[in-house]
N, C-alpha and C. Protein backbone atom coordinates (compact mmCIF):
# COMPACT_ATOMS: atom_id res chain seq x y z
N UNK A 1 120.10 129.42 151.43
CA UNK A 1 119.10 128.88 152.33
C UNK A 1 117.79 129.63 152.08
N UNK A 2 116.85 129.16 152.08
CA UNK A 2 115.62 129.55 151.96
C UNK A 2 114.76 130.05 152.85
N UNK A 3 113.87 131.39 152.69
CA UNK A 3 113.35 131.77 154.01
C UNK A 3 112.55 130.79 154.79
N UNK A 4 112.06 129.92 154.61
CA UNK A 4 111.24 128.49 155.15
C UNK A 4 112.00 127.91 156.01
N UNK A 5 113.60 127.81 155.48
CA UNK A 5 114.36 126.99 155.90
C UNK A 5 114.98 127.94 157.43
N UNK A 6 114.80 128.85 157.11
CA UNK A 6 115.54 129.98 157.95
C UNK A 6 114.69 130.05 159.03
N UNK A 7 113.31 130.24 158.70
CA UNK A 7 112.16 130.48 159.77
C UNK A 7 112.37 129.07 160.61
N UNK A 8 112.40 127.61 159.74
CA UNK A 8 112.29 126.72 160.60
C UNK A 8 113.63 126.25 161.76
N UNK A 9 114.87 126.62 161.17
CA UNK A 9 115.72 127.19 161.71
C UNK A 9 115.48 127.92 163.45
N UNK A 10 115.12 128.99 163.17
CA UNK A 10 115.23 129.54 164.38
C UNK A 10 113.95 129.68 165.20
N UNK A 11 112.68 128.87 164.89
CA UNK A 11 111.80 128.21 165.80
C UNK A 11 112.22 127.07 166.33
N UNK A 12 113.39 126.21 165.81
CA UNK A 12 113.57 124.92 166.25
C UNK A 12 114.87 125.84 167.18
N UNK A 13 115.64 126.59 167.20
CA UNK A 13 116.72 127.69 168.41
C UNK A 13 115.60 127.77 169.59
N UNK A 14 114.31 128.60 168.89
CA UNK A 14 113.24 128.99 169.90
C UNK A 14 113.24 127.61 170.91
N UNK A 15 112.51 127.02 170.22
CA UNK A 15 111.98 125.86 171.06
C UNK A 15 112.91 125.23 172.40
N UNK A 16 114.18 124.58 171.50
CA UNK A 16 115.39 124.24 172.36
C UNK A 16 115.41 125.45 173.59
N UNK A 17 115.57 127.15 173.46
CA UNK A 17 115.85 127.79 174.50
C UNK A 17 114.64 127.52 175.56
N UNK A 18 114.17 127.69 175.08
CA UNK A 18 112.25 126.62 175.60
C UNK A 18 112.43 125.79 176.66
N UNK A 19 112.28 124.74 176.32
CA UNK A 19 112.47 123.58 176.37
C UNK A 19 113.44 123.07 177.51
N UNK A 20 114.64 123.32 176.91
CA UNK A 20 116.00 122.45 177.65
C UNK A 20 116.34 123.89 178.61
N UNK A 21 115.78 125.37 178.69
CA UNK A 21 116.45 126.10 179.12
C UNK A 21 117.87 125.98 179.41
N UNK A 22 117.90 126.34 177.45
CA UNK A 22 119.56 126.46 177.25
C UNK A 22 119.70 127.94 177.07
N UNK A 23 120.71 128.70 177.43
CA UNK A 23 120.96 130.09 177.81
C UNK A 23 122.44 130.06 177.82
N UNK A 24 122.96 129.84 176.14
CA UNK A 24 124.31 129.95 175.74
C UNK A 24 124.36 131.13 175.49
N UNK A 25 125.21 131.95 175.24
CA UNK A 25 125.69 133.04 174.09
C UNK A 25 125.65 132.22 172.20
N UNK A 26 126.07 131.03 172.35
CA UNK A 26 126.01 130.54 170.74
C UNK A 26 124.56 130.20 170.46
N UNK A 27 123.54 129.79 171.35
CA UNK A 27 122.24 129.90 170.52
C UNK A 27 121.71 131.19 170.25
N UNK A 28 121.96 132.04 171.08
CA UNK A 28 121.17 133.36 171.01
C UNK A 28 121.91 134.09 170.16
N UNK A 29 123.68 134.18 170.13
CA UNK A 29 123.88 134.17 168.47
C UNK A 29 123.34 133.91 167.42
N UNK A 30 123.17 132.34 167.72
CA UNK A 30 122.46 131.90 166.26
C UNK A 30 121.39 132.45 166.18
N UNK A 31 120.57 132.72 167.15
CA UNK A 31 118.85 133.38 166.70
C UNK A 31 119.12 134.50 165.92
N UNK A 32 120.08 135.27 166.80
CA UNK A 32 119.94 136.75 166.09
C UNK A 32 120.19 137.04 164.76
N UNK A 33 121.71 135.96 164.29
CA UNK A 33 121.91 135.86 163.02
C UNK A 33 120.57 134.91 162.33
N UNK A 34 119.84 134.16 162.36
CA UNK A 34 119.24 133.97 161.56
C UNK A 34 118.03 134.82 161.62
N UNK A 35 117.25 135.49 162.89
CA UNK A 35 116.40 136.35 162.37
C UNK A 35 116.99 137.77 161.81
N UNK A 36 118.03 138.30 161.21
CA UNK A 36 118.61 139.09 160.42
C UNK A 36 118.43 138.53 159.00
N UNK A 37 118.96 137.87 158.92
CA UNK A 37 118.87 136.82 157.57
C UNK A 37 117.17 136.74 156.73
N UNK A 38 116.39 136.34 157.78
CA UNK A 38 115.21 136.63 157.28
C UNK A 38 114.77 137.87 156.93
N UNK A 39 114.68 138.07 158.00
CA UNK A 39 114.65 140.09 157.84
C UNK A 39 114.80 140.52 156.23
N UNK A 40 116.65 140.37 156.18
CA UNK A 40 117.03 141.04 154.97
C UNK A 40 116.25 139.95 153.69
N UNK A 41 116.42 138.76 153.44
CA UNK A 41 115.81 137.99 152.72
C UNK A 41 114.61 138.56 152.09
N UNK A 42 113.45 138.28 153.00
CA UNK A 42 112.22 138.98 152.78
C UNK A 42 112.25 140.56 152.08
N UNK A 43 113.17 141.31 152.32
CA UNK A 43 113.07 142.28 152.05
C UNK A 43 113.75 142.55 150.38
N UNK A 44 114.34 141.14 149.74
CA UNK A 44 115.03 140.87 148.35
C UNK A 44 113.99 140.68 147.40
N UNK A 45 112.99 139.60 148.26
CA UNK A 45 111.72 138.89 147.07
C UNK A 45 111.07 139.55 147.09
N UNK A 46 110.56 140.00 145.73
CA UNK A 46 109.58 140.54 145.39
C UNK A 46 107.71 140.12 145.93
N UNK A 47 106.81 140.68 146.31
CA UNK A 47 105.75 140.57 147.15
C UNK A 47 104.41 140.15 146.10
N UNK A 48 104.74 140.61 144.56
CA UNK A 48 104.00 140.33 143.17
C UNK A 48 104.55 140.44 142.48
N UNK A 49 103.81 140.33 140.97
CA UNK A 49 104.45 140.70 139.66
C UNK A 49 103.27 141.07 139.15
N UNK A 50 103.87 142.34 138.13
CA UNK A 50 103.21 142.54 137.28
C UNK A 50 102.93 142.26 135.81
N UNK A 51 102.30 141.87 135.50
CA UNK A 51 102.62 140.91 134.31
C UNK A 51 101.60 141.80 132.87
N UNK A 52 102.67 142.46 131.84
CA UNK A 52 101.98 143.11 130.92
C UNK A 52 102.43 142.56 129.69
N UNK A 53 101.47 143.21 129.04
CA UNK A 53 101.12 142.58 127.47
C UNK A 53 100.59 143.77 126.43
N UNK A 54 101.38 144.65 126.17
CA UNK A 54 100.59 146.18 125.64
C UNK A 54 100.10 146.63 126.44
N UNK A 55 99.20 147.09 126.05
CA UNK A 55 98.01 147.79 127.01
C UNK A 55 97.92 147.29 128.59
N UNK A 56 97.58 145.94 128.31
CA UNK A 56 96.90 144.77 129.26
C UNK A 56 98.41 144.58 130.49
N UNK A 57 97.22 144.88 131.91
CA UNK A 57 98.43 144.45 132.66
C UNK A 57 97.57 144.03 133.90
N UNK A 58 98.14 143.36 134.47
CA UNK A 58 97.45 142.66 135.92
C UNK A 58 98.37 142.29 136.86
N UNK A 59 98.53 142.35 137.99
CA UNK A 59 99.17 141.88 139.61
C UNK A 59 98.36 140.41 139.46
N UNK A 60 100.42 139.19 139.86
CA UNK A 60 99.70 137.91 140.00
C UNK A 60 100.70 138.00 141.09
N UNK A 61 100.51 136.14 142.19
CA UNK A 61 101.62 136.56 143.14
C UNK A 61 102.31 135.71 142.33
N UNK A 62 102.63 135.25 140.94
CA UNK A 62 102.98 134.12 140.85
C UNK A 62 103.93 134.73 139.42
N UNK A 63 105.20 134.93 138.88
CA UNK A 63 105.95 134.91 138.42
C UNK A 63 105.55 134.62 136.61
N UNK A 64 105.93 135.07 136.07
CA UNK A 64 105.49 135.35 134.32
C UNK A 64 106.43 133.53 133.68
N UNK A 65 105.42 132.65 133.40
CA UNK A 65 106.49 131.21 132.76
C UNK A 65 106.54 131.94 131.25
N UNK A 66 107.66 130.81 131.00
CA UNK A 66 108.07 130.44 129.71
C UNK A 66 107.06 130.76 128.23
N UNK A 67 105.98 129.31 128.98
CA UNK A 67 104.86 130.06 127.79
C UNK A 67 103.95 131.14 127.68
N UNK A 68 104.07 132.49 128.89
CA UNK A 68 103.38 133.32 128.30
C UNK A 68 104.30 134.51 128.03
N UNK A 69 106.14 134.05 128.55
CA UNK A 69 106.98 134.97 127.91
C UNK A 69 107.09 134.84 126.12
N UNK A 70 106.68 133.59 125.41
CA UNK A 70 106.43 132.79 124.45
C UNK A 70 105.23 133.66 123.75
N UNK A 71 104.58 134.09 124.42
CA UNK A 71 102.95 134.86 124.14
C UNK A 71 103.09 136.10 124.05
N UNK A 72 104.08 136.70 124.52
CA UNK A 72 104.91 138.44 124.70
C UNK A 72 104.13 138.67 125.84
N UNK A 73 103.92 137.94 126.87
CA UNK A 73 103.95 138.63 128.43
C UNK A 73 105.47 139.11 128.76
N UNK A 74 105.33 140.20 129.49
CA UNK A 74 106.73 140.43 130.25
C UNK A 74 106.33 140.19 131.74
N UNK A 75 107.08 140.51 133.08
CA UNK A 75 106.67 140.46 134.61
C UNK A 75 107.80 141.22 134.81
N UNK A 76 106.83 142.01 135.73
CA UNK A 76 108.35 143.00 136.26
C UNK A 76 107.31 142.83 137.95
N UNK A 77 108.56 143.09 139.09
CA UNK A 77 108.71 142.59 140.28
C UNK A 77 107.71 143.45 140.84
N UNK A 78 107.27 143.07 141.65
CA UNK A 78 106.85 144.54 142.79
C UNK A 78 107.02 143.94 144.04
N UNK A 79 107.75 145.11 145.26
CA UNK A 79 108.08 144.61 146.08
C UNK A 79 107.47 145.90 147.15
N UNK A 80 107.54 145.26 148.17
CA UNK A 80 107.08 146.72 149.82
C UNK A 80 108.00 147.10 149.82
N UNK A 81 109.60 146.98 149.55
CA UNK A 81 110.51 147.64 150.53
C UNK A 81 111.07 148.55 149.37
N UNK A 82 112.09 149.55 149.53
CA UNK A 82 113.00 149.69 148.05
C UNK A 82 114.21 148.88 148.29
N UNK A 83 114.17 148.65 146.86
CA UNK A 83 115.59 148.20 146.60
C UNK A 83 116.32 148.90 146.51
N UNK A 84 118.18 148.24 146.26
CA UNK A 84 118.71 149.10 146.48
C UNK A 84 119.18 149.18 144.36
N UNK A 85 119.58 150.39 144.61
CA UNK A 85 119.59 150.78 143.27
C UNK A 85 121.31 150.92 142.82
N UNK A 86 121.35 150.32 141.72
CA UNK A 86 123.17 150.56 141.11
C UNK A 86 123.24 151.36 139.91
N UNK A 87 124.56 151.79 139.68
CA UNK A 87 124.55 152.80 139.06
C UNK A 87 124.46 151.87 137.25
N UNK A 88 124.42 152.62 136.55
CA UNK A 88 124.41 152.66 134.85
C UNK A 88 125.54 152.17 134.45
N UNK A 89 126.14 151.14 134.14
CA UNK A 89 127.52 151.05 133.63
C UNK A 89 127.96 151.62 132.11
N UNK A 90 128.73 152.17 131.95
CA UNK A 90 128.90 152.76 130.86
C UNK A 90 128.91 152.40 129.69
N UNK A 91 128.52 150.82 129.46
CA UNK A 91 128.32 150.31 128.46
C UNK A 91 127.18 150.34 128.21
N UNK A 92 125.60 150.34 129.53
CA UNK A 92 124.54 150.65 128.98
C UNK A 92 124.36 151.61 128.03
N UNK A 93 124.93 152.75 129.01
CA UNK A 93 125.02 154.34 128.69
C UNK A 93 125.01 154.29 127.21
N UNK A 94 126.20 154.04 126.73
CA UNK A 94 126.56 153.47 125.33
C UNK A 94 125.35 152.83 124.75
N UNK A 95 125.04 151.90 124.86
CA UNK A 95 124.01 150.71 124.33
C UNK A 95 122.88 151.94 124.15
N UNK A 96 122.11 152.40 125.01
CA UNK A 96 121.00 153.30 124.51
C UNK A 96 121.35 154.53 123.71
N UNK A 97 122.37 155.13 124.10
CA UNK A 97 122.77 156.21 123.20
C UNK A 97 122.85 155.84 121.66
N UNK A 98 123.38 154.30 121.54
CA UNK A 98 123.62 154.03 119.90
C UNK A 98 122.39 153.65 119.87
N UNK A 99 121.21 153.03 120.62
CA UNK A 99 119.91 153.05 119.33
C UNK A 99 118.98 154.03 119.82
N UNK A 100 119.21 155.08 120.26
CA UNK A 100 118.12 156.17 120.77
C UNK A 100 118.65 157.46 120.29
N UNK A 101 120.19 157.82 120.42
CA UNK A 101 120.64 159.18 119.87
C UNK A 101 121.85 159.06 118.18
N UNK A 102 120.77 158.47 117.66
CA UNK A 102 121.87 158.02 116.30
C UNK A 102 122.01 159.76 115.47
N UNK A 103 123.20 159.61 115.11
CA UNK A 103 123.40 161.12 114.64
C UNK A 103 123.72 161.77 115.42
N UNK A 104 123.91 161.89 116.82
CA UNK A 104 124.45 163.03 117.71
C UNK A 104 125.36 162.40 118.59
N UNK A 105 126.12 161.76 118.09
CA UNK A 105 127.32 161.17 118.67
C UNK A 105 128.30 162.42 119.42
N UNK A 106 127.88 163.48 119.25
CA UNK A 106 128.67 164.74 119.65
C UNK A 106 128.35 165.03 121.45
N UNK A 107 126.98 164.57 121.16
CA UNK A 107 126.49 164.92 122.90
C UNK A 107 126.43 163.39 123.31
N UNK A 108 127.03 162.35 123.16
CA UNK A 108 127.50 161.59 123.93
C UNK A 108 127.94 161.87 125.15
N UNK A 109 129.49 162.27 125.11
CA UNK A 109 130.29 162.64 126.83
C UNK A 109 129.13 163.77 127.59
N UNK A 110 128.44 164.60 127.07
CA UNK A 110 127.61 165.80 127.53
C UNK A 110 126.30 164.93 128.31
N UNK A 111 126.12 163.98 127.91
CA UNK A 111 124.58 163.18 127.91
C UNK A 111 125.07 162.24 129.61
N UNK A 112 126.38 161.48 129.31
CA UNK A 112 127.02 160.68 130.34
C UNK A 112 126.85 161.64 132.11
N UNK A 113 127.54 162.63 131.48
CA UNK A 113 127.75 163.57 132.74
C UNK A 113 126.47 163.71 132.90
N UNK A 114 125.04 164.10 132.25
CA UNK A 114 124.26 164.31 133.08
C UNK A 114 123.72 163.23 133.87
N UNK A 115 123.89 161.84 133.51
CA UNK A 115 123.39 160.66 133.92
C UNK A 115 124.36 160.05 135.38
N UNK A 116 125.29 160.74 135.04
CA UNK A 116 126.21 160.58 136.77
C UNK A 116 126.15 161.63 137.44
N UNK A 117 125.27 162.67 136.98
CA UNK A 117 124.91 163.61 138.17
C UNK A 117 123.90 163.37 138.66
N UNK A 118 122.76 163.28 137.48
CA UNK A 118 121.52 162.43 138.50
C UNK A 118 121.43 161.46 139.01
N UNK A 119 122.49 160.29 138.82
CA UNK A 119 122.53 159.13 139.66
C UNK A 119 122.86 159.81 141.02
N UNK A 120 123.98 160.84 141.03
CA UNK A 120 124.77 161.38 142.50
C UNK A 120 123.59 161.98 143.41
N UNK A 121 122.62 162.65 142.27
CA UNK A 121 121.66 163.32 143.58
C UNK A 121 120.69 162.46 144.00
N UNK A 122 120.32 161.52 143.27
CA UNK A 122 119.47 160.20 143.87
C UNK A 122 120.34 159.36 144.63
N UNK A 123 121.52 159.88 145.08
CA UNK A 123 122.05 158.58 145.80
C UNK A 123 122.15 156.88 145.44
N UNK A 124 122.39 157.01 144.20
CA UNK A 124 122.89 155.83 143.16
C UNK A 124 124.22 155.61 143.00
N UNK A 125 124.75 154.36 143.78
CA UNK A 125 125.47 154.29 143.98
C UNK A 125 126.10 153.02 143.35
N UNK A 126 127.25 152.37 143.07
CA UNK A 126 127.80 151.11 142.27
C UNK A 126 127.73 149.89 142.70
């Protein structure tokens, strides 16, 4: 459901308690669950993007298309709230170690452990 859909949702709850002075427990349920819903929602989508190109970078509110990913734009999110953060799966771990530490396949397991300790003290969790 969409936050639009959600907002219109529980102004049309509003109204009815309004209105018909209805004073169930199941509408005022429903309000609460859907203004939670928004709440958390809003707090998923991102608020801009940043949209870079080398050097070149600019804040749009509007999402990086096709043809300027086509052009080597990238967009990465920006949001007000934090997100929540997951941990490294060990296949990344892997994946950068083979094209970033070629030749020191020895400090592999040594490299892992430090990357699940600093996930532990940032509170990075799975």
């Amino acid at each position: 459901m969409s936050i639009e859909a959600m907002k219109n949702a529980l102004e049309l709850a509003k109204k009815l308690d309004r209105d018909l002075s209805v004073e169930t427990w199941e509408l005022a349920k429903v309000m609460g669950q859907l203004e939670q819903a928004i709440a958390e929602t809003e707090q998923q989508e991102p608020e801009a993007w940043m949209h870079v190109r080398g050097d070149f970078k600019f804040p749009s509110r509007f999402l990086v298309e096709q043809n300027d990913v086509d052009a080597g734009w990238t967009g990465y999110a920006l949001y007000t709230t934090p997100q929540p953060r997951k941990q490294l799966t060990d296949e990344q771990i892997d994946a950068y170690l083979e094209s970033e530490w070629t030749g020191y396949s020895s400090y592999y397991d040594c490299f892992k452990e430090i990357v699940r300790w600093a996930e532990a003290k940032h509170d990075i969790k799975e």
